[in-house]
C-alpha atoms as a PDB file:
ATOM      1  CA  UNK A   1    -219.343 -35.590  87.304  1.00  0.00           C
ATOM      2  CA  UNK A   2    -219.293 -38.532  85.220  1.00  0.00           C
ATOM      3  CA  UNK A   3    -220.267 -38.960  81.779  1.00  0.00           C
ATOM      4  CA  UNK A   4    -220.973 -42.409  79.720  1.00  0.00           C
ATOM      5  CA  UNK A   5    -219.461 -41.180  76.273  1.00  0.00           C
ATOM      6  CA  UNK A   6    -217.375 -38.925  77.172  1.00  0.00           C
ATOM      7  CA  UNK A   7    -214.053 -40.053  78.761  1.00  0.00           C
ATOM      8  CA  UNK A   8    -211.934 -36.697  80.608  1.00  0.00           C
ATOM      9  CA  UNK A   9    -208.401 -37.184  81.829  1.00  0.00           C
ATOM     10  CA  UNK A  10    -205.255 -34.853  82.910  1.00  0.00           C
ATOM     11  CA  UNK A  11    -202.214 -35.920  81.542  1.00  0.00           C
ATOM     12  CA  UNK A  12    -200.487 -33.018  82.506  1.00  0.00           C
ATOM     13  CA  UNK A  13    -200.807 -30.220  84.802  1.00  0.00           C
ATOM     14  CA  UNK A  14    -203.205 -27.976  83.890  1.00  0.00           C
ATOM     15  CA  UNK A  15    -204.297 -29.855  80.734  1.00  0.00           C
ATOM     16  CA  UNK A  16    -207.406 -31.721  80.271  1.00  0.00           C
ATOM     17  CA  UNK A  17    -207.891 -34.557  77.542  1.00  0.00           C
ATOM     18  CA  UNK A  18    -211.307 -35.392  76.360  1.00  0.00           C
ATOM     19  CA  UNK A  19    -212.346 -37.881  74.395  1.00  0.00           C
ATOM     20  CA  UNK A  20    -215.386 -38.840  72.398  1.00  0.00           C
ATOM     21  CA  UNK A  21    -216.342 -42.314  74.069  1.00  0.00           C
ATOM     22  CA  UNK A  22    -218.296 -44.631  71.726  1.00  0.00           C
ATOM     23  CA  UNK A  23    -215.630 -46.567  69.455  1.00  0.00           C
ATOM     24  CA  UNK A  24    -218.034 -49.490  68.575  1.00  0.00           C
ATOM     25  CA  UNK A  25    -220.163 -46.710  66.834  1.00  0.00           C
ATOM     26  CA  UNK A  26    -217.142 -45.286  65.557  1.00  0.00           C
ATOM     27  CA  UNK A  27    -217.715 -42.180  67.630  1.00  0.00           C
ATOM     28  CA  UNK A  28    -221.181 -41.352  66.163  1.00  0.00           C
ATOM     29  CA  UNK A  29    -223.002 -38.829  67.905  1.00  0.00           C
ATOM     30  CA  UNK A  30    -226.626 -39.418  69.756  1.00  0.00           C
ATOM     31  CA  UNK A  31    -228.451 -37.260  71.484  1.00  0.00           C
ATOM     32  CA  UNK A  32    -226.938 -37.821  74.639  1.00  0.00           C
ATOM     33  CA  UNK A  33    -223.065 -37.719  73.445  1.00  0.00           C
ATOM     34  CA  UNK A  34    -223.484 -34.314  71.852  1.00  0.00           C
ATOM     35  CA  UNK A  35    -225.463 -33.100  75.173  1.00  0.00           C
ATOM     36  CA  UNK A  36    -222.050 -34.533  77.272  1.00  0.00           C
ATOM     37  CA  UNK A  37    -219.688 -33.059  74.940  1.00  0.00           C
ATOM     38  CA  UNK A  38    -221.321 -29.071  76.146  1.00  0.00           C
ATOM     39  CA  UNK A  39    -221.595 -30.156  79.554  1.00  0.00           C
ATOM     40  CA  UNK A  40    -218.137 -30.961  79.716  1.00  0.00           C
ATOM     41  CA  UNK A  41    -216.559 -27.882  77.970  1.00  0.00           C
ATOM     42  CA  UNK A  42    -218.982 -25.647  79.825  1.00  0.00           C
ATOM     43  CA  UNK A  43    -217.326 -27.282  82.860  1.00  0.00           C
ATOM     44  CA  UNK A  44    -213.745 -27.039  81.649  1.00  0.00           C
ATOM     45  CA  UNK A  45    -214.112 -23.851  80.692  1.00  0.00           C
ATOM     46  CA  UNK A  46    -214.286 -21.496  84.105  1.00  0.00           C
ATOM     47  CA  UNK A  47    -212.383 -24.743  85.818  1.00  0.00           C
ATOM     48  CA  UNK A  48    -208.777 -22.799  86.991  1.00  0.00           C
ATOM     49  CA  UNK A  49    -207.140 -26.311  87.189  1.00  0.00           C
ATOM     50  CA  UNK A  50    -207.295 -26.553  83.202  1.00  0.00           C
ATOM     51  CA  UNK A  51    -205.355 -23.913  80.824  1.00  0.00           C
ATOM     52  CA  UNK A  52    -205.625 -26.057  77.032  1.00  0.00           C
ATOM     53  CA  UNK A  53    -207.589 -28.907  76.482  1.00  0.00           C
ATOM     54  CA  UNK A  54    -206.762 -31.977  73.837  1.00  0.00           C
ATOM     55  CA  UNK A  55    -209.991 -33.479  72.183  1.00  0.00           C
ATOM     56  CA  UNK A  56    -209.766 -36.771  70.020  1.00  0.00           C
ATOM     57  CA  UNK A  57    -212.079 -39.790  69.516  1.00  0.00           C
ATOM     58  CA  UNK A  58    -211.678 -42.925  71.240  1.00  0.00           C
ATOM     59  CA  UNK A  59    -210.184 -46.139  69.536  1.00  0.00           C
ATOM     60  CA  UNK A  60    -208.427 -47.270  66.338  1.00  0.00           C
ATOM     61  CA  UNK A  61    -211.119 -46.499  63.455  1.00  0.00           C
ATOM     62  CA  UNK A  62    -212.585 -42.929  63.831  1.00  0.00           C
ATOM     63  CA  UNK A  63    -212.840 -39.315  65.434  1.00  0.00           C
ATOM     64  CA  UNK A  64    -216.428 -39.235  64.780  1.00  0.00           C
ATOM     65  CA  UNK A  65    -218.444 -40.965  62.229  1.00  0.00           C
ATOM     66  CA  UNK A  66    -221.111 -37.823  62.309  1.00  0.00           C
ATOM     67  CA  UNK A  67    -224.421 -38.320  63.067  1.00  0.00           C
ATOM     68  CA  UNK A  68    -226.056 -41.881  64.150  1.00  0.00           C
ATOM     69  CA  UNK A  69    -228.428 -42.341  61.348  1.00  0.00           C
ATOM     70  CA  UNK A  70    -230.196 -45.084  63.839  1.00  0.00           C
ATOM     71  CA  UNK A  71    -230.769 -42.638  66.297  1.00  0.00           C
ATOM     72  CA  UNK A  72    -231.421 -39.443  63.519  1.00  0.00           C
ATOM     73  CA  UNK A  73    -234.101 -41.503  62.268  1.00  0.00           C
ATOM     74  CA  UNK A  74    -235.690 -42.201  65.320  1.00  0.00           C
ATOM     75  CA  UNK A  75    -235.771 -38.576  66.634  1.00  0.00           C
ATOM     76  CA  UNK A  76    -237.066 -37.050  63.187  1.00  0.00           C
ATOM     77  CA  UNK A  77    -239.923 -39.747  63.371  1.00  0.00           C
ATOM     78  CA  UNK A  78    -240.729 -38.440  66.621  1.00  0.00           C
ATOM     79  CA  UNK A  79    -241.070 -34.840  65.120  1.00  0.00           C
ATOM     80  CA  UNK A  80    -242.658 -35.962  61.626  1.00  0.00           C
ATOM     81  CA  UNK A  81    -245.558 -37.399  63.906  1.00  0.00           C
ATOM     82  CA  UNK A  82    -246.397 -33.364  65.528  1.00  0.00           C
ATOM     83  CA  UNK A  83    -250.330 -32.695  63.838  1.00  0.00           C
ATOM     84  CA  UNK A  84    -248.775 -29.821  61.475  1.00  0.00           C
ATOM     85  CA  UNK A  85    -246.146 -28.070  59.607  1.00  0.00           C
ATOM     86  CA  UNK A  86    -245.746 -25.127  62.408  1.00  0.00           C
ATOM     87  CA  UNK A  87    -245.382 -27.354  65.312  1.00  0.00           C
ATOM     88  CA  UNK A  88    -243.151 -29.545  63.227  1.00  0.00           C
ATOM     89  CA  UNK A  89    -241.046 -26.574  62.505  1.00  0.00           C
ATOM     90  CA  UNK A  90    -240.771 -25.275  65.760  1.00  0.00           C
ATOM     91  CA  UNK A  91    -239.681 -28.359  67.263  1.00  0.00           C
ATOM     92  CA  UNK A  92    -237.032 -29.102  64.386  1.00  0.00           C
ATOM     93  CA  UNK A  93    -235.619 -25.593  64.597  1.00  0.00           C
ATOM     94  CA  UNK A  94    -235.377 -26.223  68.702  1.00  0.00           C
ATOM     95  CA  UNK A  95    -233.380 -29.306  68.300  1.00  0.00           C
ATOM     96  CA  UNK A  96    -231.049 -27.943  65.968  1.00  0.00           C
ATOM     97  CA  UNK A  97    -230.339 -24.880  68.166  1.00  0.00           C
ATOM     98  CA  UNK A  98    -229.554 -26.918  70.559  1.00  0.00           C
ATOM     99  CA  UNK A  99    -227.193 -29.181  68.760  1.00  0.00           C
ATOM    100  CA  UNK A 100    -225.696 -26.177  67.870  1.00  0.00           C
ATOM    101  CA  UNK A 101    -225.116 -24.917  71.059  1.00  0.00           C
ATOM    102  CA  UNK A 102    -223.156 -27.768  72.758  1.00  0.00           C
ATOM    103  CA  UNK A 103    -220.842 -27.570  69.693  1.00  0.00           C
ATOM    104  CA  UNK A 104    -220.396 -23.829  69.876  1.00  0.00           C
ATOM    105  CA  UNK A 105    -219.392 -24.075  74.081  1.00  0.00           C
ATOM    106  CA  UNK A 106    -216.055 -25.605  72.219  1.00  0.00           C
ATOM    107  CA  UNK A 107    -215.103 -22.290  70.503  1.00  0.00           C
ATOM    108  CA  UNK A 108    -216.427 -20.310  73.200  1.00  0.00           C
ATOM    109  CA  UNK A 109    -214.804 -22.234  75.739  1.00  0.00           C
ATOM    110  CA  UNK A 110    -212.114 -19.628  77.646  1.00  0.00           C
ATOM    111  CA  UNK A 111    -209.353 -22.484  77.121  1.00  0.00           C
ATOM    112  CA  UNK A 112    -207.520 -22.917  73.485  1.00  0.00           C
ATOM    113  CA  UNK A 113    -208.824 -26.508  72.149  1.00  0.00           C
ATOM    114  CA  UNK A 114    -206.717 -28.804  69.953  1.00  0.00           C
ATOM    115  CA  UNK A 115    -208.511 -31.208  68.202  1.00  0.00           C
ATOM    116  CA  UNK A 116    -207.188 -34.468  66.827  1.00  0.00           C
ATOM    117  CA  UNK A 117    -208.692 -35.838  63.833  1.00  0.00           C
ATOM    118  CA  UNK A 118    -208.317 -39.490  63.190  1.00  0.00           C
ATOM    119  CA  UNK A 119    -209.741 -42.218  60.506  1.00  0.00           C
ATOM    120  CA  UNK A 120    -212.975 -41.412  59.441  1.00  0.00           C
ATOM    121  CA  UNK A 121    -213.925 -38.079  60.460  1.00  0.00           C
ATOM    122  CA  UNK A 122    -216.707 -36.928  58.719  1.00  0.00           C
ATOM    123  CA  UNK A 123    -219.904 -34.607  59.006  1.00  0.00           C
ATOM    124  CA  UNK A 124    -219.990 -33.346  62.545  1.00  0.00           C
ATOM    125  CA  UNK A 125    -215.944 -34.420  62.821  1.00  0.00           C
ATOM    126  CA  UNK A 126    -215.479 -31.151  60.555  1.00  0.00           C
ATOM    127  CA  UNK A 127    -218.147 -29.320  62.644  1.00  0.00           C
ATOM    128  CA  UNK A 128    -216.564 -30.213  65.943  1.00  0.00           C
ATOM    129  CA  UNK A 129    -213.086 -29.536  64.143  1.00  0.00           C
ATOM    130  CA  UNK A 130    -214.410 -25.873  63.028  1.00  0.00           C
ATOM    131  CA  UNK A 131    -214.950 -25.030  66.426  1.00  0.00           C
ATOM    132  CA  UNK A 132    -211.560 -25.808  67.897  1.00  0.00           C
ATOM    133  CA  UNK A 133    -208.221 -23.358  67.824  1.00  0.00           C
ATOM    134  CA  UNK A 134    -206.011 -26.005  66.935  1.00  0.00           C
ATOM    135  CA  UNK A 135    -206.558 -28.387  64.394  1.00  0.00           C
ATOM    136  CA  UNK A 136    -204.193 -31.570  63.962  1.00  0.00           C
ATOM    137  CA  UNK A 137    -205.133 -35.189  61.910  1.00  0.00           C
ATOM    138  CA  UNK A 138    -203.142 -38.395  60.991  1.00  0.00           C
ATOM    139  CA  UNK A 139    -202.211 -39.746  57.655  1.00  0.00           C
ATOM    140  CA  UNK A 140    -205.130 -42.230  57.511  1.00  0.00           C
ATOM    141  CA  UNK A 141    -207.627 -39.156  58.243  1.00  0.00           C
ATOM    142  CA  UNK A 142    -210.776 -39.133  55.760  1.00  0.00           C
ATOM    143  CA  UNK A 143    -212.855 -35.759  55.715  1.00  0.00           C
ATOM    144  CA  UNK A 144    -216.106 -34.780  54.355  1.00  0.00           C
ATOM    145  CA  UNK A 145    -218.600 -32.499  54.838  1.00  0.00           C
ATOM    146  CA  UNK A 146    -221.038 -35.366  54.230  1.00  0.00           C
ATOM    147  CA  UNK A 147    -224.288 -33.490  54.495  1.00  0.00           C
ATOM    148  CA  UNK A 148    -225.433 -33.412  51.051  1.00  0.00           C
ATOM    149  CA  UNK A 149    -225.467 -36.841  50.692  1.00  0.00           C
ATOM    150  CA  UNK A 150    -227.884 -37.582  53.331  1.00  0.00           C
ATOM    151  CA  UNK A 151    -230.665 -34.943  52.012  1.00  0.00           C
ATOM    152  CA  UNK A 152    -229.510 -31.757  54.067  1.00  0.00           C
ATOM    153  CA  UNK A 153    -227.503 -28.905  53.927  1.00  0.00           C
ATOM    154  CA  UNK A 154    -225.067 -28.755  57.009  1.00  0.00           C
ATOM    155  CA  UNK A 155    -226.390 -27.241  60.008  1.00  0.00           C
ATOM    156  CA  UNK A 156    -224.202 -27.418  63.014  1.00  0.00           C
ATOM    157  CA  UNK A 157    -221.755 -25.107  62.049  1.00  0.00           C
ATOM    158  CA  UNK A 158    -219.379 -25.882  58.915  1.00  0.00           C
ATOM    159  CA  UNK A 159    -220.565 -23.901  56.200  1.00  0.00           C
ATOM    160  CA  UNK A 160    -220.666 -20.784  58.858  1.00  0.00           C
ATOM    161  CA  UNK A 161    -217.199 -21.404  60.134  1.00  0.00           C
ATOM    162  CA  UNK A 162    -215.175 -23.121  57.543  1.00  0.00           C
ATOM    163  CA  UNK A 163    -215.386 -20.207  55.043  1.00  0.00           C
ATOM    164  CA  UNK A 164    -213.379 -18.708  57.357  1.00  0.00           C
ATOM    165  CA  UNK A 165    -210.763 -20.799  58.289  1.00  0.00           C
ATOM    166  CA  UNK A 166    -210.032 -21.835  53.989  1.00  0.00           C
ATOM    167  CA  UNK A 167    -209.241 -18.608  52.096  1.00  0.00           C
ATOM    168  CA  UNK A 168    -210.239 -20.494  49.176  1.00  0.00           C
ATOM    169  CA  UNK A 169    -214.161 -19.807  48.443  1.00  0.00           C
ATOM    170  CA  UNK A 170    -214.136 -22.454  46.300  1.00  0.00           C
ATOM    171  CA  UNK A 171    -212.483 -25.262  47.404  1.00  0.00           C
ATOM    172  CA  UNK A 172    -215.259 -24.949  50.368  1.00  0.00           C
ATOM    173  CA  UNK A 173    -217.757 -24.981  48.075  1.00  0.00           C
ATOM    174  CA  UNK A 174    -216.570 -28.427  46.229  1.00  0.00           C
ATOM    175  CA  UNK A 175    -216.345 -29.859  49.649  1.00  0.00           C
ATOM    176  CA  UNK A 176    -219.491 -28.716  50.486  1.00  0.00           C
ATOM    177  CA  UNK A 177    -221.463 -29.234  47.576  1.00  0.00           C
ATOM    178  CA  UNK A 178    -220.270 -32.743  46.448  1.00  0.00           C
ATOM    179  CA  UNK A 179    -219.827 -34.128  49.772  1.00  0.00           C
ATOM    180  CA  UNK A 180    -216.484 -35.441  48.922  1.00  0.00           C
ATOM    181  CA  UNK A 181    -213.779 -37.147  50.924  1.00  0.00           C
ATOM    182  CA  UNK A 182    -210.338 -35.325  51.108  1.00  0.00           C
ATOM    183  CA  UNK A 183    -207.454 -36.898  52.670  1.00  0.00           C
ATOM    184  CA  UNK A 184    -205.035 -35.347  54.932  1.00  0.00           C
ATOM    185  CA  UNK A 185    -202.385 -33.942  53.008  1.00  0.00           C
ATOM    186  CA  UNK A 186    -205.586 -31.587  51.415  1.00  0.00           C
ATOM    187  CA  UNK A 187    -206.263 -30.934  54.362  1.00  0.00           C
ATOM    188  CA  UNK A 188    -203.082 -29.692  55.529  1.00  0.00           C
ATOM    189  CA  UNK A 189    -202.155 -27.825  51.962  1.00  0.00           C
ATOM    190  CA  UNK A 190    -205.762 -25.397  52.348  1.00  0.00           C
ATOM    191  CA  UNK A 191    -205.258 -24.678  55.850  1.00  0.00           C
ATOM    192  CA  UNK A 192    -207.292 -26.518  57.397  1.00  0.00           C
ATOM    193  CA  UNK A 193    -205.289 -28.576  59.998  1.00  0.00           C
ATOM    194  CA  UNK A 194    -201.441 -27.318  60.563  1.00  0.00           C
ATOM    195  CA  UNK A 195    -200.053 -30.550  61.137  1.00  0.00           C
ATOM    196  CA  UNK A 196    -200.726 -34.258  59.520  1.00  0.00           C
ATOM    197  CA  UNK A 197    -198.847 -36.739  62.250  1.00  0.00           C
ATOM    198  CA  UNK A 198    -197.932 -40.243  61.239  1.00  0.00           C
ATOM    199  CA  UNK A 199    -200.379 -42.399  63.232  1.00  0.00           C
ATOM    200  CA  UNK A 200    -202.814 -41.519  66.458  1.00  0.00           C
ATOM    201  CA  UNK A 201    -200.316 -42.079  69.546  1.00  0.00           C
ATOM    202  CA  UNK A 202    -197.730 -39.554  67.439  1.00  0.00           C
ATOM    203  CA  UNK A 203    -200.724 -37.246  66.969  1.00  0.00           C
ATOM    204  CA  UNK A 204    -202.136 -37.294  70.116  1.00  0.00           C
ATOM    205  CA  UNK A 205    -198.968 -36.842  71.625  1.00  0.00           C
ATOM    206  CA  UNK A 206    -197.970 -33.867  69.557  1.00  0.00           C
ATOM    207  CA  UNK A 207    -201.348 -32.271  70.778  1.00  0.00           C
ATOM    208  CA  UNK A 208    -200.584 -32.405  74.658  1.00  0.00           C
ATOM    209  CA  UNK A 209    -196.831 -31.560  73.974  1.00  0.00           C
ATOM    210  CA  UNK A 210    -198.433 -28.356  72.286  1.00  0.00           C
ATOM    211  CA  UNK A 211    -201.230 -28.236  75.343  1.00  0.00           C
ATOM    212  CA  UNK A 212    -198.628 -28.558  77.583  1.00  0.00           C
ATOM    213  CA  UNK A 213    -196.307 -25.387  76.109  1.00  0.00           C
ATOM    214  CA  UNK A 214    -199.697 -23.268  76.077  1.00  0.00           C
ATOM    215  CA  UNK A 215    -200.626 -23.895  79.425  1.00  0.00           C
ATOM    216  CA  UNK A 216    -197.182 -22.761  80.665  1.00  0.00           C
ATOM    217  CA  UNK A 217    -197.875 -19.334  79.362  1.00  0.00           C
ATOM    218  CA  UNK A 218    -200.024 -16.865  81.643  1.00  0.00           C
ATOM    219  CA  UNK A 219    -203.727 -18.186  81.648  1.00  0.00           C
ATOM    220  CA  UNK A 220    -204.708 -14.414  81.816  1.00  0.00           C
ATOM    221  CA  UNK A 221    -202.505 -13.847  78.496  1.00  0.00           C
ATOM    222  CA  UNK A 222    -204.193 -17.032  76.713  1.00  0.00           C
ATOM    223  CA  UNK A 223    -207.507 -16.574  77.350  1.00  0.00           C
ATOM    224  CA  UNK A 224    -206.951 -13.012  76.053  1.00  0.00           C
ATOM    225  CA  UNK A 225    -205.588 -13.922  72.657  1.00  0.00           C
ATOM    226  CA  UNK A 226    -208.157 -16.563  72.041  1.00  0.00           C
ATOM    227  CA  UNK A 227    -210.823 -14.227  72.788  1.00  0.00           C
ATOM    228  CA  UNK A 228    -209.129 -11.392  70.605  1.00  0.00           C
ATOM    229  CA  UNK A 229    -208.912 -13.951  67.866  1.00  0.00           C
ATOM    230  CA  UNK A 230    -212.156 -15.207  67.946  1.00  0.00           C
ATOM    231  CA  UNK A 231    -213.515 -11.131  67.968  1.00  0.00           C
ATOM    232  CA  UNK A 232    -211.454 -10.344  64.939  1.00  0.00           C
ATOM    233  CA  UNK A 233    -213.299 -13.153  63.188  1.00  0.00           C
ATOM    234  CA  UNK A 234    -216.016 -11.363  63.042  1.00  0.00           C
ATOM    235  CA  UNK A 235    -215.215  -7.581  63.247  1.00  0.00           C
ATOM    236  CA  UNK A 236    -213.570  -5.235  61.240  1.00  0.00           C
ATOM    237  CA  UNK A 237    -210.048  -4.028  62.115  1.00  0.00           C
ATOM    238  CA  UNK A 238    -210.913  -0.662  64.184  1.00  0.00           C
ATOM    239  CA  UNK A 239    -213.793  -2.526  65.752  1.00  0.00           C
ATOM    240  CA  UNK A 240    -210.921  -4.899  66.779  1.00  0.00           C
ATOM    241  CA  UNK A 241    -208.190  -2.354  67.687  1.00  0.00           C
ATOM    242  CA  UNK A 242    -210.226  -0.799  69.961  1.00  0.00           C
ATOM    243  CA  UNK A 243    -211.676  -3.976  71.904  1.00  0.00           C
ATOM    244  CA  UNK A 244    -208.022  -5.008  71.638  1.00  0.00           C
ATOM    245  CA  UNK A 245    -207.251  -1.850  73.706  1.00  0.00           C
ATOM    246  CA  UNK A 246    -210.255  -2.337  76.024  1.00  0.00           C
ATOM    247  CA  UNK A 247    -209.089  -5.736  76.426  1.00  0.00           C
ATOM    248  CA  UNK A 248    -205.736  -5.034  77.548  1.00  0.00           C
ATOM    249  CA  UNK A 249    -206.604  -1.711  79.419  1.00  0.00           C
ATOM    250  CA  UNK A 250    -207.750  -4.162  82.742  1.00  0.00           C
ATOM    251  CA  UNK A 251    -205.618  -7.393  81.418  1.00  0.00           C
ATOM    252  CA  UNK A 252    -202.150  -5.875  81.128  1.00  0.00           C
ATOM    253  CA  UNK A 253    -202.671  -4.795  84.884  1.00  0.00           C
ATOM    254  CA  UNK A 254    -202.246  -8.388  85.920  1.00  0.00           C
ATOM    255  CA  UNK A 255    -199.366  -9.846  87.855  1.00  0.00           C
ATOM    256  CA  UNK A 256    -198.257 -11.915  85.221  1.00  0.00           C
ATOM    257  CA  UNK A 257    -197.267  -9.264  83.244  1.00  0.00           C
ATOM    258  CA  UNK A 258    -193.910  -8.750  85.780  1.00  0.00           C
ATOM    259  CA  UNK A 259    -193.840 -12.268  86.843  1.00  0.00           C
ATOM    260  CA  UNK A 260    -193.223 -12.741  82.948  1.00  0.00           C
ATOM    261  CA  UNK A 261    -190.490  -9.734  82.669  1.00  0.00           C
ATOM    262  CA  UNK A 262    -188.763 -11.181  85.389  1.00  0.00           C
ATOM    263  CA  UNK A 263    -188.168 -14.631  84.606  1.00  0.00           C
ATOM    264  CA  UNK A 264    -187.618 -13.624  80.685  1.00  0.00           C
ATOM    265  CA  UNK A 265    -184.493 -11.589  82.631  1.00  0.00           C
ATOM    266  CA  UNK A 266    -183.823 -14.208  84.751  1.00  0.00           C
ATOM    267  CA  UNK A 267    -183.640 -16.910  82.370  1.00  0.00           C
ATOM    268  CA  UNK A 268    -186.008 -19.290  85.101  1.00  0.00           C
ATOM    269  CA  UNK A 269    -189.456 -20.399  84.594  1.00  0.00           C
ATOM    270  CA  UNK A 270    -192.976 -18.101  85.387  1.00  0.00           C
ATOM    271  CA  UNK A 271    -195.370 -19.415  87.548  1.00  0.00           C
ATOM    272  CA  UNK A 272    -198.680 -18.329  87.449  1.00  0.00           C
ATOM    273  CA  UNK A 273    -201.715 -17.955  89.678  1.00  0.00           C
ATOM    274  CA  UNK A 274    -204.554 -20.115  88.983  1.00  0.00           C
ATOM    275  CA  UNK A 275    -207.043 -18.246  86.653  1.00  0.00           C
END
């Protein structure tokens, strides 16, 4: 399938690189670009040629400008001409569930996602960013949770997710609240990326050497620890043990469990069936 703003390449065997696709509009998302973005990770997800999965923004100046105001405006005109408050209501709430959902297929997607953060990344840059398992950015990255500053409270994910990725209650709240830029090495120092890379090509390349190593591992093992991960997220520690155990109870069966055991004794490299 091809897709106008979203560009999908495989650099490497079993890894997929997608990009956002609309550098003249520094990335910004439309209606269209945020429906391609969950059609593509739905697709990537159950494809058993792809194991990780790289996602940065196309060209020099950003990983996503957020929103396109041009194109905001025109589809909240659309819904601020329905005959009354219910109707108008229904329809917003419909259109933000479903911007939701193609930015939630990226964290539920069975393959680990590194995103690479670049330039200006702001407003649904940090949403998108929230959603992936890896989180890298250059030294010329700029970050806000720009919400506030356009009339809204953020709605696609950031203040439900990025509480839990920064320990620090209140350094989420500044961001959030003020609408503030913060630079990389913040960035970096609260937790939220691991890694600040020099430029784009340095950071981009770091995230398919790291793509690369995870899809080396057993896809069975992978796709197990993300999904662990993302469960204790949200559970308590029993809860977790004991899907943990469930987990592992049918996983641990697999073949790659020996084929792993073996090659660790016989100092070569596993291969692994597709998955």
């Amino acid at each position: 399938m091809s897709y106008q703003y979203i560009r999908i390449s495989q650099p490497a065997e079993f890894v997929a690189h997608v990009e956002l696709n609309r550098p003249d509009k520094l990335n910004a998302f439309i209606p269209q670009l945020w429906t391609e973005l969950g059609q593509v990770f739905k697709q990537l997800s159950t494809n058993p040629d792809v194991r990780s999965i790289v996602l940065s923004g196309a060209g020099d100046r950003a990983f996503t400008a957020g929103l396109d105001v041009v194109s905001a405006g025109q589809w909240m005109g659309e819904i601020a001409s329905l005959p009354d408050t219910a109707r108008r209501a229904v329809s917003m709430r419909r259109h933000i569930l479903e911007m939701q959902d193609c930015l939630t297929v990226i964290e539920k997607c069975e393959k680990p996602v590194i995103c690479v953060m670049h330039g200006i990344s702001f407003g649904m840059a940090v949403d998108i960013a929230c959603c992936a398992d890896v989180r890298v950015c250059t030294e010329d990255t700029r970050l806000a949770v720009k919400e506030v500053d356009i009339g809204l409270a953020a709605d696609l994910g950031s203040l439900a997710r990025l509480p839990k990725i920064v320990a620090s209650s209140s350094w989420v709240r500044e961001v959030s609240l003020t609408a503030r830029e913060f630079l990389a090495p913040e960035a970096q120092a609260v937790g939220f990326v691991s890694r600040v890379l020099p430029n784009k090509a340095a950071a981009v390349a770091y995230a398919l050497d790291t793509a690369k190593l995870i899809a080396s591992k057993s896809p069975v093992a992978v796709q197990g620890t993300k999904e662990l991960l993302n469960h204790s997220r949200d559970h308590s520690v029993p809860e977790s043990l004991q899907y943990t155990a469930v987990w592992n109870a049918a996983a641990i069966q697999s073949d790659d469990v020996q084929a792993a055991l073996l090659s660790g004794m016989k100092k070569t490299t596993p291969k692994f069936a597709k998955l």
